[in-house]
N, C-alpha and C. Protein backbone atom coordinates (compact mmCIF):
# COMPACT_ATOMS: atom_id res chain seq x y z
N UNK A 1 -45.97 24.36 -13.57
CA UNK A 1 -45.60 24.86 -14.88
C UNK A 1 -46.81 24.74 -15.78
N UNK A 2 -47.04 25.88 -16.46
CA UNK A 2 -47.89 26.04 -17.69
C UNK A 2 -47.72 24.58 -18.43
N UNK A 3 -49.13 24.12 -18.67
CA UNK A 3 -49.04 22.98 -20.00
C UNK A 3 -48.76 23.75 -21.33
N UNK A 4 -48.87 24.69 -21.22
CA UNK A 4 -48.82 25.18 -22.54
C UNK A 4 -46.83 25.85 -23.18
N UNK A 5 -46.55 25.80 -21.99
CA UNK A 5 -45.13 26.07 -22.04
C UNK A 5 -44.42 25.03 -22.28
N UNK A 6 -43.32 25.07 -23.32
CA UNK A 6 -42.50 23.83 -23.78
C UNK A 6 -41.85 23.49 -22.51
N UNK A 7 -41.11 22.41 -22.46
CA UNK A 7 -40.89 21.33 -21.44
C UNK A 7 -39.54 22.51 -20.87
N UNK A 8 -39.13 22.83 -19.95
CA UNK A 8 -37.38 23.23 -19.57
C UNK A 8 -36.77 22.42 -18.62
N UNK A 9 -35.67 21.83 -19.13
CA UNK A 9 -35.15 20.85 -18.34
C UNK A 9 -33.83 21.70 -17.39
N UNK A 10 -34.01 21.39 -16.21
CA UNK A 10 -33.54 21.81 -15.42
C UNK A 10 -32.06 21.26 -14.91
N UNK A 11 -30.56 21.62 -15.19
CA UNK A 11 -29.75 20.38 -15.04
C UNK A 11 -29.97 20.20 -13.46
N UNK A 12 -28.70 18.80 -13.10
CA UNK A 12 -29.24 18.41 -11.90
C UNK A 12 -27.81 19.29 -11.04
N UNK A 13 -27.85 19.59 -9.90
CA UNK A 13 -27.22 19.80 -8.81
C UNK A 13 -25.53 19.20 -9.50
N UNK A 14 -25.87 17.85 -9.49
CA UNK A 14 -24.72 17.10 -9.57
C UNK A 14 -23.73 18.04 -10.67
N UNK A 15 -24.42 17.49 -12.18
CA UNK A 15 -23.64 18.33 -13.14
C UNK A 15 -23.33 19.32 -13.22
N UNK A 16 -24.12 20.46 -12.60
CA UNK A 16 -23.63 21.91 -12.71
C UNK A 16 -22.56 21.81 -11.98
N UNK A 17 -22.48 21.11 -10.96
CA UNK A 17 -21.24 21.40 -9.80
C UNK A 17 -20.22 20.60 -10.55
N UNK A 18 -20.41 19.80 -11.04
CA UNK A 18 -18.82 19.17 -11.88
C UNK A 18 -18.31 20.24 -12.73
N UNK A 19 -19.26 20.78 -13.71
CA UNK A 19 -18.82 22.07 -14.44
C UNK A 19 -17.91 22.90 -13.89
N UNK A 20 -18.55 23.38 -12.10
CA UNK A 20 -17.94 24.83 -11.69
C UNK A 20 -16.68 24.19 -11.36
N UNK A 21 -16.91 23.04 -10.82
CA UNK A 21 -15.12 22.61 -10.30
C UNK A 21 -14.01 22.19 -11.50
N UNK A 22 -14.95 21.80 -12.31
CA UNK A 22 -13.64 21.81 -13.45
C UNK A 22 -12.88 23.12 -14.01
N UNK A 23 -14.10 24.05 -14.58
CA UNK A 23 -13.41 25.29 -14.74
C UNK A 23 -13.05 26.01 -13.56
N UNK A 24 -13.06 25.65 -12.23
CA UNK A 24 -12.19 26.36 -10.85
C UNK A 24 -11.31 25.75 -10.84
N UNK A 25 -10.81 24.41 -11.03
CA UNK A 25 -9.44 23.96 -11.03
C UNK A 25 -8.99 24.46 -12.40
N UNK A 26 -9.64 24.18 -13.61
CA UNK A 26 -7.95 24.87 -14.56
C UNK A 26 -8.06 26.05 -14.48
N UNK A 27 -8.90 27.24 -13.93
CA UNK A 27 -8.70 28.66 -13.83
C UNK A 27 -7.47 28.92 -12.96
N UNK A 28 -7.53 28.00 -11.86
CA UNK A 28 -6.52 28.05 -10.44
C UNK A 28 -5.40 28.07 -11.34
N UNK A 29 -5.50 26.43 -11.87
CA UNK A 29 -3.95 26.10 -12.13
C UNK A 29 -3.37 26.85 -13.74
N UNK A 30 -4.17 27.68 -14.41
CA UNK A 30 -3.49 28.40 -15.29
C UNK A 30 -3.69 29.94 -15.05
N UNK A 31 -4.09 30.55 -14.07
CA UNK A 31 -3.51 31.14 -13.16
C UNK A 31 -2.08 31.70 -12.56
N UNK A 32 -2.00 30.04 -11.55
CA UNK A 32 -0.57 29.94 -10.94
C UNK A 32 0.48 30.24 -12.25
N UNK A 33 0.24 29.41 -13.61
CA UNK A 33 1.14 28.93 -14.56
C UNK A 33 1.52 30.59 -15.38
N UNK A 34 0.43 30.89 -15.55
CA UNK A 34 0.71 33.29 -15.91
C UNK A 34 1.50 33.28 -15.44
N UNK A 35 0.90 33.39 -13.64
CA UNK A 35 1.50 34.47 -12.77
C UNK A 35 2.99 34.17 -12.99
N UNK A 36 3.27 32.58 -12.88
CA UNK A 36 4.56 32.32 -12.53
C UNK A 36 5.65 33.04 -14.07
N UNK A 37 4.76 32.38 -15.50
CA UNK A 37 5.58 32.91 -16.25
C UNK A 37 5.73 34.49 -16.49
N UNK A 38 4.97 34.99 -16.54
CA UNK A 38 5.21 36.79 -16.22
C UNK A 38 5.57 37.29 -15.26
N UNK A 39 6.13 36.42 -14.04
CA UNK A 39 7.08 36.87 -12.88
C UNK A 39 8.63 36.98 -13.19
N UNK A 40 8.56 35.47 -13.95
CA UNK A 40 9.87 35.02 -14.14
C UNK A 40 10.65 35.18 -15.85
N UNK A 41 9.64 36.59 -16.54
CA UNK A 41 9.92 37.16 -17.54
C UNK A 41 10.08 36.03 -18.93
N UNK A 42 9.06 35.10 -18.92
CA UNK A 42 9.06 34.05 -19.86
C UNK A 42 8.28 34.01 -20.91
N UNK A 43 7.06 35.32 -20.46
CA UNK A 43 5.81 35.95 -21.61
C UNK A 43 6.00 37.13 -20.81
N UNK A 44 5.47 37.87 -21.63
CA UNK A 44 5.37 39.69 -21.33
C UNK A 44 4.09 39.65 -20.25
N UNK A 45 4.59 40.66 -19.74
CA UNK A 45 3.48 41.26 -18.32
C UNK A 45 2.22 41.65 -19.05
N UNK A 46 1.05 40.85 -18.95
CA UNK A 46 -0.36 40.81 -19.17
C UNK A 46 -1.18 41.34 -18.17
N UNK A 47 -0.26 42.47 -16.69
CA UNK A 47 -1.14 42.40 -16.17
C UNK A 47 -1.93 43.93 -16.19
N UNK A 48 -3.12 44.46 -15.63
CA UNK A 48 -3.98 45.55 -15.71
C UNK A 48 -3.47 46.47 -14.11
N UNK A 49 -2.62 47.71 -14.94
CA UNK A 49 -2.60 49.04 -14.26
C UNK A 49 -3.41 49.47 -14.69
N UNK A 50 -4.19 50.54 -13.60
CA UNK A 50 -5.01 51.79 -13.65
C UNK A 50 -3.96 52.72 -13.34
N UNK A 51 -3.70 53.91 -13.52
CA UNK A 51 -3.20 54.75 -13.03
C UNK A 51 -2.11 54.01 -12.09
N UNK A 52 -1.10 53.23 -12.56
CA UNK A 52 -0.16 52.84 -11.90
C UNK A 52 -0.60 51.84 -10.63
N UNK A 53 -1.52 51.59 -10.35
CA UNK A 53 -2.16 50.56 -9.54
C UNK A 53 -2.66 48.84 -10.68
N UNK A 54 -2.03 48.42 -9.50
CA UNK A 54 -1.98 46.63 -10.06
C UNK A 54 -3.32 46.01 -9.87
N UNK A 55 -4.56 46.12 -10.75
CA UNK A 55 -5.70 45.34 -10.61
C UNK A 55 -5.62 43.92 -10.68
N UNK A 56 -5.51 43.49 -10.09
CA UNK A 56 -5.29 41.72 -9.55
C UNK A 56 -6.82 41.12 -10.21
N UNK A 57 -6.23 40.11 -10.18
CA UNK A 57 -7.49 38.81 -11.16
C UNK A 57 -8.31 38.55 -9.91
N UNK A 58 -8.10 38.36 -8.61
CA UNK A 58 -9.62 38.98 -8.10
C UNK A 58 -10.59 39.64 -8.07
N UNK A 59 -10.04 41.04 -8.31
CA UNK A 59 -11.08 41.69 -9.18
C UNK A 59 -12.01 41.48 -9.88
N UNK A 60 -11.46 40.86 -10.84
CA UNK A 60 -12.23 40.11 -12.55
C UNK A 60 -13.12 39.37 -11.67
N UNK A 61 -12.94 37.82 -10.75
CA UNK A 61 -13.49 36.71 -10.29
C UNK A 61 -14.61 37.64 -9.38
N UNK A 62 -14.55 39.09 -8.86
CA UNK A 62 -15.50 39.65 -8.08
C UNK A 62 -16.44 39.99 -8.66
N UNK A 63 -16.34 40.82 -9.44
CA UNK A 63 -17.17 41.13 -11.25
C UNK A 63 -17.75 40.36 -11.27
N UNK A 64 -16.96 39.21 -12.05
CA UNK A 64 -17.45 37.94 -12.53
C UNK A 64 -18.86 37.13 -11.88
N UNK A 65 -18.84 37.37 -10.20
CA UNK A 65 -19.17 36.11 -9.78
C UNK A 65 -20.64 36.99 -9.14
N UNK A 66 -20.39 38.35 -9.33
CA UNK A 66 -21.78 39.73 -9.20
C UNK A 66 -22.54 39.23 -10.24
N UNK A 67 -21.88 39.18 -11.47
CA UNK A 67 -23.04 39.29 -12.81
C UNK A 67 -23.52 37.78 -13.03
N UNK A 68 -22.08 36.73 -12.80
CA UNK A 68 -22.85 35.01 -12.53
C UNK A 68 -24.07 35.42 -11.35
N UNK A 69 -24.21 35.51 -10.35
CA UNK A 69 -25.03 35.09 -8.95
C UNK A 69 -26.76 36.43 -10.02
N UNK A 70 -26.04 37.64 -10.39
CA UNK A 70 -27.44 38.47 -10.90
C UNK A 70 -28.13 37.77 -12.10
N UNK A 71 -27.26 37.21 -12.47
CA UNK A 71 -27.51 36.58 -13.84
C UNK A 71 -28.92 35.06 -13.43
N UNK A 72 -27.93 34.32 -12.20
CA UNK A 72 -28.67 33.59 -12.16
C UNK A 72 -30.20 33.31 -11.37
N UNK A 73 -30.07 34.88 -10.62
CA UNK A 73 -31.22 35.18 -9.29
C UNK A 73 -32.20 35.26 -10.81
N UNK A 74 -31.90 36.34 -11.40
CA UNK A 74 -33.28 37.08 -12.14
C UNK A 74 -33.60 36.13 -13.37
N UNK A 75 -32.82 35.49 -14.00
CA UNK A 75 -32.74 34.64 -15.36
C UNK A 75 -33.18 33.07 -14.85
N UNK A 76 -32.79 32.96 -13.92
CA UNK A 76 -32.82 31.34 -13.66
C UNK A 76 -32.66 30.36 -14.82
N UNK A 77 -31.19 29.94 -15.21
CA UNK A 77 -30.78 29.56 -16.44
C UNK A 77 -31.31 27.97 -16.61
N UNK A 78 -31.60 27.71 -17.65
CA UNK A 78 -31.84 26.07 -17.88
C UNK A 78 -30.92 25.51 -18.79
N UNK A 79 -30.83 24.17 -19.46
CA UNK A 79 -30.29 23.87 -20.21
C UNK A 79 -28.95 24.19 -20.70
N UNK A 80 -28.20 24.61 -21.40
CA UNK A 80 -26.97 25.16 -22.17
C UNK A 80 -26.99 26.29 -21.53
N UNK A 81 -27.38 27.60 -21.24
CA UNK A 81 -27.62 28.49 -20.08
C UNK A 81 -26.67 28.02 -18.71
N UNK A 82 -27.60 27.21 -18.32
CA UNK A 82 -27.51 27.08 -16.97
C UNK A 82 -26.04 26.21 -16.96
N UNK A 83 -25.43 24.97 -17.88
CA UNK A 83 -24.02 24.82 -18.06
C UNK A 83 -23.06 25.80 -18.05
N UNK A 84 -23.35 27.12 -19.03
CA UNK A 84 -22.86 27.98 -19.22
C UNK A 84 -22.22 28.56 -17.88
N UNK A 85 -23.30 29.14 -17.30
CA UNK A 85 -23.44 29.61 -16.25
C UNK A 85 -22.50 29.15 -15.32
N UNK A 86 -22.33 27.68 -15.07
CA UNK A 86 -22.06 26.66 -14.17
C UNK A 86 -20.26 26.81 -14.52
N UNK A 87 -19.87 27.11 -15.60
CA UNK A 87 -18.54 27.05 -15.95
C UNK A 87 -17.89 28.47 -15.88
N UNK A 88 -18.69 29.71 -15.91
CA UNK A 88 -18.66 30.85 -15.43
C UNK A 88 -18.14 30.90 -14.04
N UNK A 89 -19.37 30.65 -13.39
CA UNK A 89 -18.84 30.28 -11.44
C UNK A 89 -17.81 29.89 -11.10
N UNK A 90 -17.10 29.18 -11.66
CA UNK A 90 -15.86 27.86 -11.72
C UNK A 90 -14.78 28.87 -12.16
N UNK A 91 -14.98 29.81 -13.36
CA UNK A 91 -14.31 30.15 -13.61
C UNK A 91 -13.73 31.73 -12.76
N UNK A 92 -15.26 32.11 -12.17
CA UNK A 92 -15.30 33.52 -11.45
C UNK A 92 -14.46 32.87 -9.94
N UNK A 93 -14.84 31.55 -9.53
CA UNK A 93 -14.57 31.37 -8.37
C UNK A 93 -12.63 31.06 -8.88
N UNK A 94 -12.03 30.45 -9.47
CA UNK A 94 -10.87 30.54 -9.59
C UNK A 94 -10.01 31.63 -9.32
N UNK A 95 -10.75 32.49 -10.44
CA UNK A 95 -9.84 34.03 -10.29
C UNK A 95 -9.70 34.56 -8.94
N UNK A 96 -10.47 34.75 -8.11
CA UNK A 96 -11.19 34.76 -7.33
C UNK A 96 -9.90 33.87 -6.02
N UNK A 97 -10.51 32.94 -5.82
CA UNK A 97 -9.31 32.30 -4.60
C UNK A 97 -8.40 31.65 -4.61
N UNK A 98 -7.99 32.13 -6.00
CA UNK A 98 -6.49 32.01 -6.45
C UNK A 98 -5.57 32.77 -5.54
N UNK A 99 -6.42 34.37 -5.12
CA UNK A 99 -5.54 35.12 -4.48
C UNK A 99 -6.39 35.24 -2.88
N UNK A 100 -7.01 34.23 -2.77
CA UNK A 100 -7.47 34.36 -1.05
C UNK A 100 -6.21 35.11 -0.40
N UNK A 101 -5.74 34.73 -0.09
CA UNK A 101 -4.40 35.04 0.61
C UNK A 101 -4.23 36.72 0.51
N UNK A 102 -4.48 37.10 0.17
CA UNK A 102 -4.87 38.79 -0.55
C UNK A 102 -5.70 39.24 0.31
N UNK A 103 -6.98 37.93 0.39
CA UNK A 103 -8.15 38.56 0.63
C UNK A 103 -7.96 39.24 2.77
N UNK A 104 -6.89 37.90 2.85
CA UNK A 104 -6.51 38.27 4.62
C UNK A 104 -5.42 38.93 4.66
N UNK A 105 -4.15 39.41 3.96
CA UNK A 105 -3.69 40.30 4.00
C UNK A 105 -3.12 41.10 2.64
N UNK A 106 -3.66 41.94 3.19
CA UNK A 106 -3.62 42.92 1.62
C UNK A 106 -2.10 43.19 1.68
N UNK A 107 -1.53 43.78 0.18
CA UNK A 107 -0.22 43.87 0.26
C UNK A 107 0.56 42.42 0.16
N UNK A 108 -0.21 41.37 0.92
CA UNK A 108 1.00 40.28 1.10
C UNK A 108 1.17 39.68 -0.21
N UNK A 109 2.25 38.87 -0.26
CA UNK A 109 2.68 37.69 -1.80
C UNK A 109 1.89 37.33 -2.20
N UNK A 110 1.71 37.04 -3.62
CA UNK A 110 0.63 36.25 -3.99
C UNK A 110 0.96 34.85 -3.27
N UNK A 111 2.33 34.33 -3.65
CA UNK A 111 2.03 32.84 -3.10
C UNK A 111 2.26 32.56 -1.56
N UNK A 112 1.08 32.95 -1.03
CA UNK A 112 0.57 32.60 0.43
C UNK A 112 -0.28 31.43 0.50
N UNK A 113 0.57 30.57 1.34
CA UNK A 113 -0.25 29.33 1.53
C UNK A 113 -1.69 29.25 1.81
N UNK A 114 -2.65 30.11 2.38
CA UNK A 114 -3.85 30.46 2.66
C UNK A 114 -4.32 30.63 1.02
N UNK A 115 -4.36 30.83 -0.03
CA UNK A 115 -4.68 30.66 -0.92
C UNK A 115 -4.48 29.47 -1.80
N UNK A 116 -3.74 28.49 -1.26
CA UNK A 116 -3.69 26.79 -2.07
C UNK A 116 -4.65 26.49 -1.35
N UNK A 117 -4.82 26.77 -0.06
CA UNK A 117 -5.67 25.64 0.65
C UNK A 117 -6.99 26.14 0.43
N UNK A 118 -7.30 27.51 0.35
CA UNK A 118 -8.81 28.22 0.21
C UNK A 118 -9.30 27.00 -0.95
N UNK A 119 -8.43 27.01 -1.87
CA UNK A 119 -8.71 26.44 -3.19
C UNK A 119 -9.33 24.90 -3.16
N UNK A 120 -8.37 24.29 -2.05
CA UNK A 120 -8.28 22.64 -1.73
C UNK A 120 -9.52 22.65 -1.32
N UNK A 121 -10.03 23.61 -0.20
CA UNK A 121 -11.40 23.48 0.48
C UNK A 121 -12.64 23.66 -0.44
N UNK A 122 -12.53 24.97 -1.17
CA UNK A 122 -13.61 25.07 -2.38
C UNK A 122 -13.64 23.98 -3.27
N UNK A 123 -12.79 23.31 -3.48
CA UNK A 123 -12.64 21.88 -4.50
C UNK A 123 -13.22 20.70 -3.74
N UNK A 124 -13.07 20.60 -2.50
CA UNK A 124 -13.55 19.39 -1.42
C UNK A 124 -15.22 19.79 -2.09
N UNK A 125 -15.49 20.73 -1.14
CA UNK A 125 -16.89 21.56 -1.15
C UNK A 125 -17.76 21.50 -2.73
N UNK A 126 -17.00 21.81 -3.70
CA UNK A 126 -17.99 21.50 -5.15
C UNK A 126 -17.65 20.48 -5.56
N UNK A 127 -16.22 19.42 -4.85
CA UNK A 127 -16.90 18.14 -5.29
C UNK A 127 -17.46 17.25 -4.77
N UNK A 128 -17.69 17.51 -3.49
CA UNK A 128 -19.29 17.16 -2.47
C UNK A 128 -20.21 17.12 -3.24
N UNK A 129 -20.57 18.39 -3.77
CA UNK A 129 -22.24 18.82 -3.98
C UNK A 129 -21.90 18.14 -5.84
N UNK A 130 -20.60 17.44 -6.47
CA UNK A 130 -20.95 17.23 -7.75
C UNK A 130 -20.89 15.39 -7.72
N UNK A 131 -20.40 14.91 -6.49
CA UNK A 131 -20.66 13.43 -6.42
C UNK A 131 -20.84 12.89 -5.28
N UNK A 132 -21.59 13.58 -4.15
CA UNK A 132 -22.15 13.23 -3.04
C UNK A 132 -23.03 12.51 -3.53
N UNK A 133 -24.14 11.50 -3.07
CA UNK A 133 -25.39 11.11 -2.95
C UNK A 133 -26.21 12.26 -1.86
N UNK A 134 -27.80 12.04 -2.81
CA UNK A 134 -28.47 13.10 -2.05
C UNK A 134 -28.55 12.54 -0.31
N UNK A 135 -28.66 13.12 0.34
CA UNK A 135 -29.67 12.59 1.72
C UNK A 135 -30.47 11.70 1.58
N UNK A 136 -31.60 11.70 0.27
CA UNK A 136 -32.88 11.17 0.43
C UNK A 136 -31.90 9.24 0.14
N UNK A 137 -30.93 8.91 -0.77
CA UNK A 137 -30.57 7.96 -0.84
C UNK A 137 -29.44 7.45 0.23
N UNK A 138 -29.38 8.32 1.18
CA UNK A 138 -28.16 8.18 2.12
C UNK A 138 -28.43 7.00 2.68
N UNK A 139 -27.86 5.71 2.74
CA UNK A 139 -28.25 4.57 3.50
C UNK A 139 -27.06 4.34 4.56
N UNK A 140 -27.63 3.30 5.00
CA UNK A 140 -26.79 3.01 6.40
C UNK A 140 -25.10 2.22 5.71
N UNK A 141 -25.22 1.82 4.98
CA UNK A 141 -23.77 1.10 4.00
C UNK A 141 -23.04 2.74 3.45
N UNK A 142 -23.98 3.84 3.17
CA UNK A 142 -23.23 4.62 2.68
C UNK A 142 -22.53 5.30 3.95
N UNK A 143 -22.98 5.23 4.90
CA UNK A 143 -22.79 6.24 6.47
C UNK A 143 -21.27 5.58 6.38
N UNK A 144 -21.21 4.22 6.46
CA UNK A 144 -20.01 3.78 7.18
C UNK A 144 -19.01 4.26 5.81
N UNK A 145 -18.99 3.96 4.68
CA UNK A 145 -18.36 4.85 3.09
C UNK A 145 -17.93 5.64 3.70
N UNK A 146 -19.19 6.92 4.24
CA UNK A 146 -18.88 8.40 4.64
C UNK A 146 -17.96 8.62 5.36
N UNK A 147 -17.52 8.01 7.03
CA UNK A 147 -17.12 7.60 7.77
C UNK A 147 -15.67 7.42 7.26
N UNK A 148 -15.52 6.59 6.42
CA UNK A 148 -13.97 6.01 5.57
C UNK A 148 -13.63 6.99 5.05
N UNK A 149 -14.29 7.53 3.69
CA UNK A 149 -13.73 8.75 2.78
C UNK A 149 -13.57 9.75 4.07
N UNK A 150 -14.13 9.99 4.91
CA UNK A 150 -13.64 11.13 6.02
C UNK A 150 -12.54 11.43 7.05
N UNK A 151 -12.01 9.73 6.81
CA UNK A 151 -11.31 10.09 7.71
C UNK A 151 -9.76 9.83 6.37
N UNK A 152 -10.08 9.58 5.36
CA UNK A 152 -9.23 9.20 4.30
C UNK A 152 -8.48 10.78 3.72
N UNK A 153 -9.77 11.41 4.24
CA UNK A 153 -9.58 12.85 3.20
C UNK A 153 -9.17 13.63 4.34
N UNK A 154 -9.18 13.40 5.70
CA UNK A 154 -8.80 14.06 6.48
C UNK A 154 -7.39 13.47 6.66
N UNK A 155 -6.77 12.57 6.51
CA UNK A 155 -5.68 12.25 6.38
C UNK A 155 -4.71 12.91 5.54
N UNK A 156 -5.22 12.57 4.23
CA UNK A 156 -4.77 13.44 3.02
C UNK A 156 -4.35 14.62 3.50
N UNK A 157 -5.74 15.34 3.84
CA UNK A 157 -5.67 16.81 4.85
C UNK A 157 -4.21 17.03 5.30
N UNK A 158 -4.38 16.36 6.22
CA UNK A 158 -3.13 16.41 7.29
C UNK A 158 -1.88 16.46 6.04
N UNK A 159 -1.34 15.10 5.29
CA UNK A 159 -0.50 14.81 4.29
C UNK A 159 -0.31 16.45 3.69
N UNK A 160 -1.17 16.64 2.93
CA UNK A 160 -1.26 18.16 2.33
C UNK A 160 -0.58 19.30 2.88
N UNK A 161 -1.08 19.71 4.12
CA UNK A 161 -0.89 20.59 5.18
C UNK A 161 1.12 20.49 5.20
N UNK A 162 1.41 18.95 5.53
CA UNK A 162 2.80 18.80 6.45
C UNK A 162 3.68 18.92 5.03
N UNK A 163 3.03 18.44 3.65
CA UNK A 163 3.93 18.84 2.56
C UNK A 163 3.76 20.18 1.53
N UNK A 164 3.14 20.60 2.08
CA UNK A 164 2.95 22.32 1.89
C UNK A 164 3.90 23.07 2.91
N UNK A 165 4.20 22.94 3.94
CA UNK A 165 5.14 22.98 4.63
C UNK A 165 6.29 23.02 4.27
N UNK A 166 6.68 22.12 3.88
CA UNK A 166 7.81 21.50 3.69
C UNK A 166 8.10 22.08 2.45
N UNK A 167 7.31 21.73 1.27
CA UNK A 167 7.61 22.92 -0.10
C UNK A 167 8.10 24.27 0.63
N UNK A 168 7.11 24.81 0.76
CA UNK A 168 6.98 26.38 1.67
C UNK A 168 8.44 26.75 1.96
N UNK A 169 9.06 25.97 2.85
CA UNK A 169 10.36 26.07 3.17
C UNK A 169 11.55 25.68 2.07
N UNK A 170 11.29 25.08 1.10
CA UNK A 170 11.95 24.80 -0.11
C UNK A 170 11.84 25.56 -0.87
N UNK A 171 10.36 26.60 -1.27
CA UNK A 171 10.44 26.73 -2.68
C UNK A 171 9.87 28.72 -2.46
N UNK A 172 9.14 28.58 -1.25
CA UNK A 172 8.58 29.99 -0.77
C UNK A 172 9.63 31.05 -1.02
N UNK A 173 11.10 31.09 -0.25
CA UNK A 173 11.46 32.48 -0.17
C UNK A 173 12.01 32.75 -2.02
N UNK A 174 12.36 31.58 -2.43
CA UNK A 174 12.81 31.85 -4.32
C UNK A 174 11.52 32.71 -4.70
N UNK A 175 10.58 32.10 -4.81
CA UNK A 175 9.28 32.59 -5.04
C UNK A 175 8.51 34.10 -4.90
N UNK A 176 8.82 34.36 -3.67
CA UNK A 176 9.04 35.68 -2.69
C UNK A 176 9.81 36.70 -3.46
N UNK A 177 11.40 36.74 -3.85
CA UNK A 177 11.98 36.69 -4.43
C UNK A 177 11.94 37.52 -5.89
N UNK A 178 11.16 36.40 -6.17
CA UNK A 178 11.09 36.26 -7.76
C UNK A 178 9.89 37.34 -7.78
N UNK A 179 9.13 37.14 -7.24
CA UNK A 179 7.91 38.06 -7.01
C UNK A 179 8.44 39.79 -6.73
N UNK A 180 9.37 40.06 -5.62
CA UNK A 180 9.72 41.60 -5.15
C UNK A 180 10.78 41.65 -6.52
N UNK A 181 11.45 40.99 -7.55
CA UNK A 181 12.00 41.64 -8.80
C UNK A 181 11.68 41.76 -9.76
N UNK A 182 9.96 41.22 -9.98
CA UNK A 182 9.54 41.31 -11.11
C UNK A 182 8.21 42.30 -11.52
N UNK A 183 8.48 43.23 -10.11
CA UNK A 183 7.44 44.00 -9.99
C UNK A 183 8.16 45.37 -10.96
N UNK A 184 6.50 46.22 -11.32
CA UNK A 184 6.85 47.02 -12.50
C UNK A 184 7.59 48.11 -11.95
């Protein structure tokens, strides 16, 4: 860097990724909370026809996450920028695999279990990269940590999986339902 160029502080890995996962979890979960109340006729239908076609909030998160990724190749954001930016992603990535389940079968329900879990995994994944330790500090006390939280979170995993299930069969076909009568 130029001496002559003022200082640009670069945030770290860590923080940007806390950013994107915070605004990807409340994008998810106010999301779900729309969809559900404009299914179940509790706020008016907010959602975008073209010509009688239903543009889904993936869309937006596809947009979104073109002009975040161009934004950040050619600009390379720093400071308040680069936060910015960081809560953008979070927010593009919400919209976004809120409706995974879309993304493998088109036509199908929104609430397809393949889209909670897309979500669970992208949340594992940015909150790796927002409170992992780097490699370079990885010590032998943290391996065996690693080791524990892995098999802790793979447990969970499992837990998750068998009570998603179990909802699924409780709460899916109402849902289903509620979804084929509240279409326009």
């Amino acid at each position: 860097m130029d001496s002559k160029e003022p200082h640009l502080h670069r945030e770290t890995a860590h923080k940007l990724a806390r950013l994107a996962l915070f605004s990807f979890l409340v994008t998810f979960i106010l999301s779900r909370v729309f969809v559900f109340l404009i299914m179940s006729k509790m706020m008016p239908n907010m959602y975008c026809f073209v010509q009688g076609t239903h543009v889904h909030h993936l869309n937006y998160g596809i947009f979104l996450l073109a002009t975040v990724a161009g934004y950040s190749v050619f600009r390379r954001p720093t400071s308040r920028a680069a936060e910015v930016t960081a809560l953008l992603y979070g927010l593009a990535m919400g919209l976004t695999f809120d409706e995974f389940g879309m993304w493998l079968h088109l036509g199908g329900s929104y609430w397809q279990r393949a889209s909670v879990d897309a979500v669970i995994v992208v949340s594992a994944l940015l909150g790796l990269v927002a409170f992992a330790r780097t490699l370079k500090k990885f010590e032998r006390h943290h391996f065996w940590m690693f080791l524990i939280v892995l098999v802790i979170v793979l447990g969970f995993g499992a837990v998750i999986y068998i009570a998603g299930l179990r909802l699924g069969e409780m709460v899916g076909q109402p849902l289903r339902e509620l979804e084929s009568t509240s279409s326009p």
